[in-house]
C-alpha atoms as a PDB file:
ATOM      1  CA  UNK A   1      49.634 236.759  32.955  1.00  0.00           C
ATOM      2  CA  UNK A   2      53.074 238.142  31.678  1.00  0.00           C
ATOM      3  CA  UNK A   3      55.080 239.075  35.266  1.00  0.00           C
ATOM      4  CA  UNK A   4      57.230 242.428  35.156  1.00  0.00           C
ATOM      5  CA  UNK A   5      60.665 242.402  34.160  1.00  0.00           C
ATOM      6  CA  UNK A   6      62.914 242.814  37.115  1.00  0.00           C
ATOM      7  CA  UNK A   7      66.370 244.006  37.588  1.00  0.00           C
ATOM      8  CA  UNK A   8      67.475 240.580  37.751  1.00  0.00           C
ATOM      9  CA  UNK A   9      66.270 239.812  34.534  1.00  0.00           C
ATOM     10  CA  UNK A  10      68.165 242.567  33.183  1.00  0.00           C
ATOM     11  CA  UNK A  11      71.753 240.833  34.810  1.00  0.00           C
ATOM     12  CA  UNK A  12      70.719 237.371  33.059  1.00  0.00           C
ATOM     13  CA  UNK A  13      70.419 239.465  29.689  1.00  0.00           C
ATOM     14  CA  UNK A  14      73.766 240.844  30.184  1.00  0.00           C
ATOM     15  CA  UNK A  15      75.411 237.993  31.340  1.00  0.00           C
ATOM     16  CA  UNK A  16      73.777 236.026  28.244  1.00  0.00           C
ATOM     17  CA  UNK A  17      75.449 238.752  26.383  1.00  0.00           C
ATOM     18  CA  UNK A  18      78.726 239.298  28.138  1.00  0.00           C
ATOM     19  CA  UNK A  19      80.836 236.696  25.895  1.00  0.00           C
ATOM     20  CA  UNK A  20      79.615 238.310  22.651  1.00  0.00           C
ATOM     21  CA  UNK A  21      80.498 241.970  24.057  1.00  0.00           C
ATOM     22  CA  UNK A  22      83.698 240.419  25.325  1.00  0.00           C
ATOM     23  CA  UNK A  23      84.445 239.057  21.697  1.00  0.00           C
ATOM     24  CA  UNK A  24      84.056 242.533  20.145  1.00  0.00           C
ATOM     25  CA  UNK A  25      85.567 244.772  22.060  1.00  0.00           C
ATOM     26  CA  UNK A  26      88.525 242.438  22.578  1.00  0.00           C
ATOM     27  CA  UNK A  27      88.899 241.052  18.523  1.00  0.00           C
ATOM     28  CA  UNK A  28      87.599 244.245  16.763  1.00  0.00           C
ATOM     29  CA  UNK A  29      87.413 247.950  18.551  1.00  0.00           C
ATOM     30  CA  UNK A  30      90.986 247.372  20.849  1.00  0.00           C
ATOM     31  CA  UNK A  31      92.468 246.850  17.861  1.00  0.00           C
ATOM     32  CA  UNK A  32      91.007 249.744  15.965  1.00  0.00           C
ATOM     33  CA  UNK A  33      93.364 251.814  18.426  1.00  0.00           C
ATOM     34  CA  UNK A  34      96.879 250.507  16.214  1.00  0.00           C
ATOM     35  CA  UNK A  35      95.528 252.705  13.343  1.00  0.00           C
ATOM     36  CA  UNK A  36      97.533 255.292  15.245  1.00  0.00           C
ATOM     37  CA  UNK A  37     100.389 254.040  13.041  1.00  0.00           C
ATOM     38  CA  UNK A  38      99.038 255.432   9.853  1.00  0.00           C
ATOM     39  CA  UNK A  39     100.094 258.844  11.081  1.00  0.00           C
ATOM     40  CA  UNK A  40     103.537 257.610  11.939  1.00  0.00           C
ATOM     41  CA  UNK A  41     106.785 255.879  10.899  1.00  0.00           C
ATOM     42  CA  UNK A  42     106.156 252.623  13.214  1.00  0.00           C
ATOM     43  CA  UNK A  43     109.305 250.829  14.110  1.00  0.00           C
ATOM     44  CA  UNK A  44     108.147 247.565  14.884  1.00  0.00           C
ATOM     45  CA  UNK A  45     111.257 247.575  17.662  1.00  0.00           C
ATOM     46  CA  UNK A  46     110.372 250.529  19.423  1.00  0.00           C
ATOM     47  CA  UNK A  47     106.833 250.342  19.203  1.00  0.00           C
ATOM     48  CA  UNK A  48     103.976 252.711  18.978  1.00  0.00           C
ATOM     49  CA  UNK A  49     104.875 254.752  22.391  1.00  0.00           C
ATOM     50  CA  UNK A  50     108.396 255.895  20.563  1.00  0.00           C
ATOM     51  CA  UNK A  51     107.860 255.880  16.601  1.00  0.00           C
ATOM     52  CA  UNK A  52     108.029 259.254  15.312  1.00  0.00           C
ATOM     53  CA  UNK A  53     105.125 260.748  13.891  1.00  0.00           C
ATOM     54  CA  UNK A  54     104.414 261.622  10.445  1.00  0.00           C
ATOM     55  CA  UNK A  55     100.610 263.352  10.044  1.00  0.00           C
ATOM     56  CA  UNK A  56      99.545 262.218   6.378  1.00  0.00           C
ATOM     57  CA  UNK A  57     102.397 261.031   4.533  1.00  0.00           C
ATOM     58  CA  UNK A  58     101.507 257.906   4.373  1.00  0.00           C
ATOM     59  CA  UNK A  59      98.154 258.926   3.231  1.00  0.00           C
ATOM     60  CA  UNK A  60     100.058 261.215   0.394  1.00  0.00           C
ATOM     61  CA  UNK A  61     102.275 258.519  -0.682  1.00  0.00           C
ATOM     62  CA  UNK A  62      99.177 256.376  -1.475  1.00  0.00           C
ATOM     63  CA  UNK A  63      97.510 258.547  -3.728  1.00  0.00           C
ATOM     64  CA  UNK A  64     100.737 259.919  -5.646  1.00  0.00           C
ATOM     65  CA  UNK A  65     101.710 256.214  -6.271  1.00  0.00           C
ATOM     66  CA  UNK A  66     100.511 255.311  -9.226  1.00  0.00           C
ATOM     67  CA  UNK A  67     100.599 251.313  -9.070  1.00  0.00           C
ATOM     68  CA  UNK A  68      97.925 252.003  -6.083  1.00  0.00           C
ATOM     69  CA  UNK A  69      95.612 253.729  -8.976  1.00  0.00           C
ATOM     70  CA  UNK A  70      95.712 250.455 -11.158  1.00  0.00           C
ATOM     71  CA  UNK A  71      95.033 248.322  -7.890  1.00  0.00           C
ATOM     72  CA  UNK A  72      92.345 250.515  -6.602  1.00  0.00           C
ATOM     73  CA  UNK A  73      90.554 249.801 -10.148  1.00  0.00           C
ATOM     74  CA  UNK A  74      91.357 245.923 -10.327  1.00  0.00           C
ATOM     75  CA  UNK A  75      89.341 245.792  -7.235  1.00  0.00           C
ATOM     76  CA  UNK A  76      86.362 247.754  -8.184  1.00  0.00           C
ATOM     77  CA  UNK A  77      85.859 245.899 -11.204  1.00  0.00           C
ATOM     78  CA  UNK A  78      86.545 242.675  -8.936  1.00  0.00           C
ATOM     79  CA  UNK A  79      83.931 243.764  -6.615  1.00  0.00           C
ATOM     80  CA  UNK A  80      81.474 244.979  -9.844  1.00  0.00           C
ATOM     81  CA  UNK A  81      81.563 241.788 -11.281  1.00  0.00           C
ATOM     82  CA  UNK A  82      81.066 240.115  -8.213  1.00  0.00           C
ATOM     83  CA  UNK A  83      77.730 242.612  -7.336  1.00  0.00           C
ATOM     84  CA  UNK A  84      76.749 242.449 -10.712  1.00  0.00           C
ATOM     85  CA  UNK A  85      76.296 238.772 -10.579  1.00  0.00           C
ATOM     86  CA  UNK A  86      76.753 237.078  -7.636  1.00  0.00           C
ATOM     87  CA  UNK A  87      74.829 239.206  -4.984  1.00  0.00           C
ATOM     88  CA  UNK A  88      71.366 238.120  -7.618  1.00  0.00           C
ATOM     89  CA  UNK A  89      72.235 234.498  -7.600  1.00  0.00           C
ATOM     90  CA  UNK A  90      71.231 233.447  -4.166  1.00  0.00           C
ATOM     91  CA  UNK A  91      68.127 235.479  -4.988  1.00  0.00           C
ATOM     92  CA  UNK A  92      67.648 233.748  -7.715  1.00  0.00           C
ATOM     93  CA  UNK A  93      68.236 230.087  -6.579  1.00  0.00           C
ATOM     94  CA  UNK A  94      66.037 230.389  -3.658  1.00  0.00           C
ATOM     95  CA  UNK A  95      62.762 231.888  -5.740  1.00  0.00           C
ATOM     96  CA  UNK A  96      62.742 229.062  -7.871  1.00  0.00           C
ATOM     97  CA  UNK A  97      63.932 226.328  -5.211  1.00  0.00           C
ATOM     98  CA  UNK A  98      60.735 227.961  -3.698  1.00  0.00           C
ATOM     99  CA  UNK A  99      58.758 226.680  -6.804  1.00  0.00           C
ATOM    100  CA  UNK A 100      59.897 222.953  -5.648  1.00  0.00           C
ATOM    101  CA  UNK A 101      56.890 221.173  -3.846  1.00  0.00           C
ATOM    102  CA  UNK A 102      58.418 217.916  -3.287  1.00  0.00           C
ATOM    103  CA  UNK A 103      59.690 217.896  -0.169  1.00  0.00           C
ATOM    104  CA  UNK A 104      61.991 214.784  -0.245  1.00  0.00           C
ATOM    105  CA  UNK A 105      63.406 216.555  -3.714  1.00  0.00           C
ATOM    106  CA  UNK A 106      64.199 219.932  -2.565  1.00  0.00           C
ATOM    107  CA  UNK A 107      65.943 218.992   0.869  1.00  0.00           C
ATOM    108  CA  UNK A 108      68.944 217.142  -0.246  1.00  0.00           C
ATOM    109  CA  UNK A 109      68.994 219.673  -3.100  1.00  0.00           C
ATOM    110  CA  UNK A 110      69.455 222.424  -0.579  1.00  0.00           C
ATOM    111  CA  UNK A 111      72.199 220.787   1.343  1.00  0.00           C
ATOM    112  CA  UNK A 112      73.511 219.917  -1.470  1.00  0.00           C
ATOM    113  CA  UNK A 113      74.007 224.045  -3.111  1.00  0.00           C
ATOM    114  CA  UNK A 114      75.143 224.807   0.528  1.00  0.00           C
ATOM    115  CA  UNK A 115      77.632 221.948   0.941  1.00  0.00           C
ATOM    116  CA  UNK A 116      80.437 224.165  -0.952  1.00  0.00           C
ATOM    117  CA  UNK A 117      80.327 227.016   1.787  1.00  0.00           C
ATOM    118  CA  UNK A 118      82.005 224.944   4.474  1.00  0.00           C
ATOM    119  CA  UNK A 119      85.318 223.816   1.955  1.00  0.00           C
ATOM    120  CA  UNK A 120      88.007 226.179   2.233  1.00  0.00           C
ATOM    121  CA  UNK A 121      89.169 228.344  -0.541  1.00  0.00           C
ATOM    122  CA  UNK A 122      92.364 225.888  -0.765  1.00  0.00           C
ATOM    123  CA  UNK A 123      90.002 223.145  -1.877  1.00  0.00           C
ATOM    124  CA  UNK A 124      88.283 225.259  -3.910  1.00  0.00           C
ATOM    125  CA  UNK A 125      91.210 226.267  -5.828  1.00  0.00           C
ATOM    126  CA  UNK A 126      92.477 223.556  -6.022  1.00  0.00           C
ATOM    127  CA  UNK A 127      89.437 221.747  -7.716  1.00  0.00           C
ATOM    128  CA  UNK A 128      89.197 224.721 -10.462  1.00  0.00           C
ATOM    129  CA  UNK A 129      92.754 224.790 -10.901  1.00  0.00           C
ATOM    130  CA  UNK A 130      92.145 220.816 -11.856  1.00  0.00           C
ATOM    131  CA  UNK A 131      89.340 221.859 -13.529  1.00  0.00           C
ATOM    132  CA  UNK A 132      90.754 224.758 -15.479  1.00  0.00           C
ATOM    133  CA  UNK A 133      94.638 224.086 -16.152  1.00  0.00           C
ATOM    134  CA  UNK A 134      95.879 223.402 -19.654  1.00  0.00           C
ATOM    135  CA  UNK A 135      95.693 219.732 -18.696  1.00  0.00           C
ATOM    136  CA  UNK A 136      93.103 219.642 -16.921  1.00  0.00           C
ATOM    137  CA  UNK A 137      89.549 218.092 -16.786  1.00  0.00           C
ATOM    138  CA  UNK A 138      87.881 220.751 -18.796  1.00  0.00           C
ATOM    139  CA  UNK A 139      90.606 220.843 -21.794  1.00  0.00           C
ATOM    140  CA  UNK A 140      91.218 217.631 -21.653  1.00  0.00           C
ATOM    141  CA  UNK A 141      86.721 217.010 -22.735  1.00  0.00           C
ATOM    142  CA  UNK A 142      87.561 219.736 -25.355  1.00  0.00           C
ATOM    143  CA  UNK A 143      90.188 218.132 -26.662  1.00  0.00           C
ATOM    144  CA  UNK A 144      88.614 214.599 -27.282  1.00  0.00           C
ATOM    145  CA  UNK A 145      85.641 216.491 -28.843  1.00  0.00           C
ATOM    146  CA  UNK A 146      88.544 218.500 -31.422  1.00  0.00           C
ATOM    147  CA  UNK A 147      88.603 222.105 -29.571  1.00  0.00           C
ATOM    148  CA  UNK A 148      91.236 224.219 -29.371  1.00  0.00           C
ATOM    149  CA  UNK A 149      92.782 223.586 -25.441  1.00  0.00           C
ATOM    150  CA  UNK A 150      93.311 226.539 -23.440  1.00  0.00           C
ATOM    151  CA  UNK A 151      95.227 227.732 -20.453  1.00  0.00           C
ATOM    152  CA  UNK A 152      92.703 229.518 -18.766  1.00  0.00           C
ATOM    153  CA  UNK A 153      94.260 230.126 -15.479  1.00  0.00           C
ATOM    154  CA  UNK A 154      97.165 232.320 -17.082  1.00  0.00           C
ATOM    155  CA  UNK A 155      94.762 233.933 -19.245  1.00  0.00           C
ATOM    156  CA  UNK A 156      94.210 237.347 -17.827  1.00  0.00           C
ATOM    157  CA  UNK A 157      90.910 238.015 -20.156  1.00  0.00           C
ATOM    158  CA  UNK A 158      89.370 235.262 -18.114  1.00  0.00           C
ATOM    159  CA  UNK A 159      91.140 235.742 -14.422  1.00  0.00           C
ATOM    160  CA  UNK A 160      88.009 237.952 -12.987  1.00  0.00           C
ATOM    161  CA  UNK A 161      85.476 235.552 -14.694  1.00  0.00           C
ATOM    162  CA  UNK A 162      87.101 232.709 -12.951  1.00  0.00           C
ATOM    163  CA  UNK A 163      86.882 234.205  -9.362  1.00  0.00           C
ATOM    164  CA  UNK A 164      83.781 235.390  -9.697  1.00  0.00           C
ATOM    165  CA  UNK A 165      82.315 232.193 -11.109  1.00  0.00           C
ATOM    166  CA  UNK A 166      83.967 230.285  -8.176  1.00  0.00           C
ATOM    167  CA  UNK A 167      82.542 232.567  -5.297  1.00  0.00           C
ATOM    168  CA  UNK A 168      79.352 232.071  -6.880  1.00  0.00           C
ATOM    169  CA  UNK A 169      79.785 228.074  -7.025  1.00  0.00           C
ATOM    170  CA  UNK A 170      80.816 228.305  -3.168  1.00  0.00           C
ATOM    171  CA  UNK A 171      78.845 230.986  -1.461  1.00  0.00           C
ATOM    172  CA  UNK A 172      75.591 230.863  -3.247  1.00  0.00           C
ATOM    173  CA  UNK A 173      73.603 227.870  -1.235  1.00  0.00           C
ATOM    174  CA  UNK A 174      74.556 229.553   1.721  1.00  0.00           C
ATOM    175  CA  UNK A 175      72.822 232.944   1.110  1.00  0.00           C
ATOM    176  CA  UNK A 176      70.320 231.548  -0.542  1.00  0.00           C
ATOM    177  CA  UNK A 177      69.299 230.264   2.819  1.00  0.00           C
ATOM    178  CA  UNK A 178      68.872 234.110   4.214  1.00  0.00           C
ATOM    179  CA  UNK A 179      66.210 234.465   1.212  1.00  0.00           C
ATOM    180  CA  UNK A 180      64.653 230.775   2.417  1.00  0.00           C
ATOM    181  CA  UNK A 181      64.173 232.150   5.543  1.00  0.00           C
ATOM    182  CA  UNK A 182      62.619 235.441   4.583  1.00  0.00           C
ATOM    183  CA  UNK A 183      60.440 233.462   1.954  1.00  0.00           C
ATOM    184  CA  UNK A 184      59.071 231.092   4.678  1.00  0.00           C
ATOM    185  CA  UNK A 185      57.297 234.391   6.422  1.00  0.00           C
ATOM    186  CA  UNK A 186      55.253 235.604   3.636  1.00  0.00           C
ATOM    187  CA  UNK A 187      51.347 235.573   4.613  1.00  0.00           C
ATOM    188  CA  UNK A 188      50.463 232.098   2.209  1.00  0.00           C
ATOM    189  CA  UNK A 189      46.844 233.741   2.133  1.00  0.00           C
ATOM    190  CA  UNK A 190      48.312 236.424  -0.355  1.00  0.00           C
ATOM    191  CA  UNK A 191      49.432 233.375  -2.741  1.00  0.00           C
ATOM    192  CA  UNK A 192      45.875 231.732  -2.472  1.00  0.00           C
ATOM    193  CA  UNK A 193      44.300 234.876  -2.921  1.00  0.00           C
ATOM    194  CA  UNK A 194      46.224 235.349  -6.236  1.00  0.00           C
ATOM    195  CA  UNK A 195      45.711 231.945  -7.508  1.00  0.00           C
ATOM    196  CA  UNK A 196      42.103 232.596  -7.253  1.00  0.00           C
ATOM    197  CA  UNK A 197      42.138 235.757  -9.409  1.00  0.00           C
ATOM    198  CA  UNK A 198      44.122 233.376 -11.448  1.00  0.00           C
ATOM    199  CA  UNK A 199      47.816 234.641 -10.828  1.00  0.00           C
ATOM    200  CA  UNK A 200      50.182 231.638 -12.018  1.00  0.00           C
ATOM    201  CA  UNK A 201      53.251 230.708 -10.400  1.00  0.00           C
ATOM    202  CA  UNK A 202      55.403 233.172 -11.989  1.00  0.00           C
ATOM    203  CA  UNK A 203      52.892 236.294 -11.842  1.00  0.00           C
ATOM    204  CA  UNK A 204      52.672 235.639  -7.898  1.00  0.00           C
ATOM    205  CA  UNK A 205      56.673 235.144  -8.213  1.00  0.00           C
ATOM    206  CA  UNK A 206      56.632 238.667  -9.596  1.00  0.00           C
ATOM    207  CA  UNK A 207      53.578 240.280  -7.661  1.00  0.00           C
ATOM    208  CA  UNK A 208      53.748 238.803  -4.065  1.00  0.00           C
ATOM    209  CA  UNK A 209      57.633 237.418  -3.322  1.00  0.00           C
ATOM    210  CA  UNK A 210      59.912 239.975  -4.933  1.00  0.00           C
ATOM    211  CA  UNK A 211      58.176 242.618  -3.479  1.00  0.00           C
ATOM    212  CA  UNK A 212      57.588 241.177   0.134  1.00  0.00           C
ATOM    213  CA  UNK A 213      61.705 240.498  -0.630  1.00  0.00           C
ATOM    214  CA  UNK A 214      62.746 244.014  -0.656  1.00  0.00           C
ATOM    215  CA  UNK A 215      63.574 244.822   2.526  1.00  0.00           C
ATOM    216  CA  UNK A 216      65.842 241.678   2.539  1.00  0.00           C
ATOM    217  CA  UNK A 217      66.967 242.338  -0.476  1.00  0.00           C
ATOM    218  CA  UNK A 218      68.303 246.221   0.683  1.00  0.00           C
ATOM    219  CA  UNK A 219      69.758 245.118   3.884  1.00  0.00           C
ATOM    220  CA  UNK A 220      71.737 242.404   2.357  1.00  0.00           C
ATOM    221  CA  UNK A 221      72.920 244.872  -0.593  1.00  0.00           C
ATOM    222  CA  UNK A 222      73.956 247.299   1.553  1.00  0.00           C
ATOM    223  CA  UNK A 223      75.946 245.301   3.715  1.00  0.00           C
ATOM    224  CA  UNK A 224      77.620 243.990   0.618  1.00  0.00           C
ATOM    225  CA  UNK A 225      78.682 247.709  -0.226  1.00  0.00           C
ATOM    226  CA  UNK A 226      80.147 248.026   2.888  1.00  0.00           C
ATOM    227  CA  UNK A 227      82.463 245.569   1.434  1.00  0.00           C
ATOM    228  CA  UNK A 228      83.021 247.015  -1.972  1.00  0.00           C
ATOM    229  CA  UNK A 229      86.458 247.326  -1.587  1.00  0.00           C
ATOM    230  CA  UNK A 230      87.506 244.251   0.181  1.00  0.00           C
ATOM    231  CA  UNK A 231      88.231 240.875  -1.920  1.00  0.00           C
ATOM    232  CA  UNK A 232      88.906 237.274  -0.337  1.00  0.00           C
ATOM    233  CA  UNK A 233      92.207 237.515  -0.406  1.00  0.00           C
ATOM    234  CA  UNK A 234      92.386 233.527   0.298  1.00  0.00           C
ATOM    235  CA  UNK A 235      90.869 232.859  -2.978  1.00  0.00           C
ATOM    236  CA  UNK A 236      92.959 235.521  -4.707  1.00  0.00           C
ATOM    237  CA  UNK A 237      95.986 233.991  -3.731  1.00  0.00           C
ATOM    238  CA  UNK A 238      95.496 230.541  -4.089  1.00  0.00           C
ATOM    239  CA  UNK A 239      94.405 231.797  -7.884  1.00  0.00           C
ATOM    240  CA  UNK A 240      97.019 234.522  -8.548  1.00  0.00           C
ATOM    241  CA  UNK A 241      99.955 234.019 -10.522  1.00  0.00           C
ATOM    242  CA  UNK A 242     102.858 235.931 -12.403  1.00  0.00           C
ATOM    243  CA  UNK A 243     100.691 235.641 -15.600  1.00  0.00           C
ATOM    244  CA  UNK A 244      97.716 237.652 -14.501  1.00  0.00           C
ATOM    245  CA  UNK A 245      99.093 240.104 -11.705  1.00  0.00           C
ATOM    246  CA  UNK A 246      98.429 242.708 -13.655  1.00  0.00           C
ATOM    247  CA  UNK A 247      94.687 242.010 -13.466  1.00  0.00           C
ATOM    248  CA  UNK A 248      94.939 240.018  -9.910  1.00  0.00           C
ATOM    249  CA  UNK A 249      96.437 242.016  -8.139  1.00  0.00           C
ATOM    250  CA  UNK A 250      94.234 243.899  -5.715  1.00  0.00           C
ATOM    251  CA  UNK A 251      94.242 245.865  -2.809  1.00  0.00           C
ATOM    252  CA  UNK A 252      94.227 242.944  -0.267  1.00  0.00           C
ATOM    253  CA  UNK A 253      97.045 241.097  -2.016  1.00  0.00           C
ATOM    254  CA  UNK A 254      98.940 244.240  -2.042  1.00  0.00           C
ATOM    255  CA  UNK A 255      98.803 245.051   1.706  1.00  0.00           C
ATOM    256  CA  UNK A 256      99.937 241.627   2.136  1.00  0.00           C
ATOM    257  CA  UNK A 257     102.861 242.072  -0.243  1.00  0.00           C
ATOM    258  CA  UNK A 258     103.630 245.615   1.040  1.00  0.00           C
ATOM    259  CA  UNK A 259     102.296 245.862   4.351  1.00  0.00           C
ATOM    260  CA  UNK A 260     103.370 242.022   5.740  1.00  0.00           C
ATOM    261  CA  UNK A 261     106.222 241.132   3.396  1.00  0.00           C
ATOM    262  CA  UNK A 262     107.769 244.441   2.920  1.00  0.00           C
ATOM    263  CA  UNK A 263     107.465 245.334   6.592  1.00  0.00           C
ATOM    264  CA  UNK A 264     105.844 248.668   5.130  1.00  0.00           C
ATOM    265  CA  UNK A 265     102.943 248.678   8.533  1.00  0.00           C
ATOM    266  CA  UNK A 266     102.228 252.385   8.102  1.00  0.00           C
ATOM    267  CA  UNK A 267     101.768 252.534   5.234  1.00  0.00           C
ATOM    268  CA  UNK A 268      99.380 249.436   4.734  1.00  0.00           C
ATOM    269  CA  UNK A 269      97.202 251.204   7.381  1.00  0.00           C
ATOM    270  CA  UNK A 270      96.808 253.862   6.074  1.00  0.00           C
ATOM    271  CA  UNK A 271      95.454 251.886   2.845  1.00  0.00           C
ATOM    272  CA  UNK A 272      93.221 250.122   5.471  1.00  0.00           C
ATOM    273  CA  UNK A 273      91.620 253.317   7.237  1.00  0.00           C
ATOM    274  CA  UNK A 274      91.135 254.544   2.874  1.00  0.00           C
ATOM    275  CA  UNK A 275      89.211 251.246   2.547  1.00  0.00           C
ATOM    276  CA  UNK A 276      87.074 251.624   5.674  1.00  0.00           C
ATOM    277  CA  UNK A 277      86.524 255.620   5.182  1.00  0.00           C
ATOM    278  CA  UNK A 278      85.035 254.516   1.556  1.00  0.00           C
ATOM    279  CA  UNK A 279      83.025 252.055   2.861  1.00  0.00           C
ATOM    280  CA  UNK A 280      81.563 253.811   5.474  1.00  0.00           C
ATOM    281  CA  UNK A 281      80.299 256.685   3.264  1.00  0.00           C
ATOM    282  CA  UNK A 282      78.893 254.409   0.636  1.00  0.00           C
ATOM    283  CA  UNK A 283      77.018 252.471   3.516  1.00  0.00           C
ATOM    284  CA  UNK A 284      75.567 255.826   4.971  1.00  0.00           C
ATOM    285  CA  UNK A 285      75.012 257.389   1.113  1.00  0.00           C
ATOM    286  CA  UNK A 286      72.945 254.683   0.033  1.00  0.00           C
ATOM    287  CA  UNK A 287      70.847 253.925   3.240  1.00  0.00           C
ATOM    288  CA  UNK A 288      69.913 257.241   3.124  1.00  0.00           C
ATOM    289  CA  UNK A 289      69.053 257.193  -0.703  1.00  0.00           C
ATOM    290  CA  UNK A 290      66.928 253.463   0.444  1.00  0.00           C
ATOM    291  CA  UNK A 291      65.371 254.996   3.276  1.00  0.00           C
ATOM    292  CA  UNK A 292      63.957 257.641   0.606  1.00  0.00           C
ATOM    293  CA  UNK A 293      62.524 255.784  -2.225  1.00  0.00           C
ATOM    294  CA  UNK A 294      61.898 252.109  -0.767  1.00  0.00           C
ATOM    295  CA  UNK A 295      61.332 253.061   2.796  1.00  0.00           C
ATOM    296  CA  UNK A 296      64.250 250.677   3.584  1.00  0.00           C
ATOM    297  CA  UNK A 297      66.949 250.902   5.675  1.00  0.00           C
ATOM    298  CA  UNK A 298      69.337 249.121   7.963  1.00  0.00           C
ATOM    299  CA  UNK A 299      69.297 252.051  10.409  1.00  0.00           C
END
């Protein structure tokens, strides 16, 4: 017989949950209250208390500056490319690692995709800068085999291609364990109801697990919107050089540039509060559009 929860129930709950509120309103909403700068000219010396204020010329200054523009649309085709392709691939990898019945295959198989997710972008770098420089492992196989060698990483045609083929490399065994998981709570009955009206493996692929998917599918893709115009600015800069700034350079690496090396705070937050406004409406636009024709949302 289930006893009634008591007030002292309620106190372990909250204590339970105490470090994780701690952690949040410590590391991410106190913080939220230095936006403040934005609207003024912060002196780093006197502080917030006694920089003058400014109302929204930072916030003019960003979009009458015309090298923002050209940043603005490196990132969105950054963050295209990377929706375009990598948000399917974990999908992808984990329907047909699904297809894998042998057991004592598939687990080493699935550390092994995941493995990449826990090197940092340094390593990471630095194996496809190995990998890809002029005399590197890849030109140096073309070259034995007669092919023209190329210098890929100061080839801006093939910059975005590059980072978006390497956070596919590193992140896609991890999220493909988010799909695993949803995959592992499909009703099995479904699947042997379909093989006896004779589904095969790929019809039930198509008529039972993408659609029992969805709602992973939206929550995940809307949570990557959120995002659309942030880049990992580790693997950016460990990549970026003089030879393909002018396709590298994106809004992260420019706050850094601006906002850290150029001491410019105010206006860098005001590029930051841009960045979060934008995300937040494409978040709340497209759950809304979910919610209406899937039934999906995350809220």
């Amino acid at each position: 017989m289930l006893r009634k929860f008591s007030a002292s129930d309620s106190f372990m709950l909250w204590l339970i949950a105490l470090p994780g509120v701690l952690f949040f309103l410590v590391f991410k909403y106190v913080p939220m209250l230095g936006n403040v700068i934005a609207f003024q000219d912060y002196n780093l010396f006197t502080g917030i208390a006694y920089s003058p204020w400014v109302g929204f010329k930072h916030f003019a200054n960003m979009f009458t500056y015309e090298e923002f523009y050209h940043i603005l649309t490196n990132t969105l085709l950054l963050s295209l490319y990377s929706l375009l392709f990598g948000f399917p691939a974990p999908l992808i990898l984990a329907l047909f690692l699904n297809e894998i019945r042998r057991a004592w295959f598939k687990r080493p198989v699935q550390t092994l995709l995941y493995l990449p997710h826990f090197l940092s972008w340094v390593i990471v770098g630095s194996i496809f800068i190995n990998l890809l420089s002029y005399d590197g492992f890849l030109n140096t196989l073309l070259g034995k085999i007669g092919v023209r060698t190329v210098d890929y990483l100061t080839q801006p045609s093939y910059f975005r291609s590059i980072l978006v083929g390497m956070s596919i490399w590193k992140e896609m065994g991890w999220g493909m364990i988010i799909y695993l998981a949803a995959l592992s709570g499909i009703n099995p009955n479904l699947y042997e109801a379909a093989r006896v009206d004779g589904a095969g493996r790929f019809r039930q692929m198509r008529s039972i697990t993408l659609p029992c998917l969805v709602p992973t599918i939206v929550v995940l893709f809307l949570l990557r919107v959120g995002n659309v115009l942030d880049s990992n600015v580790e693997q950016v800069m460990v990549m970026l050089n003089p030879l393909v700034s002018d396709v590298g350079e994106v809004i992260d690496t420019y706050v850094y540039r601006v906002g850290l090396l150029g001491a410019q705070f105010s206006y860098t937050t005001a590029i930051a509060i841009f960045k979060s406004l934008v995300g937040l409406l494409l978040v709340v636009g497209l759950n809304g559009l979910s919610r209406r024709t899937t039934g999906e949302s995350i809220y």
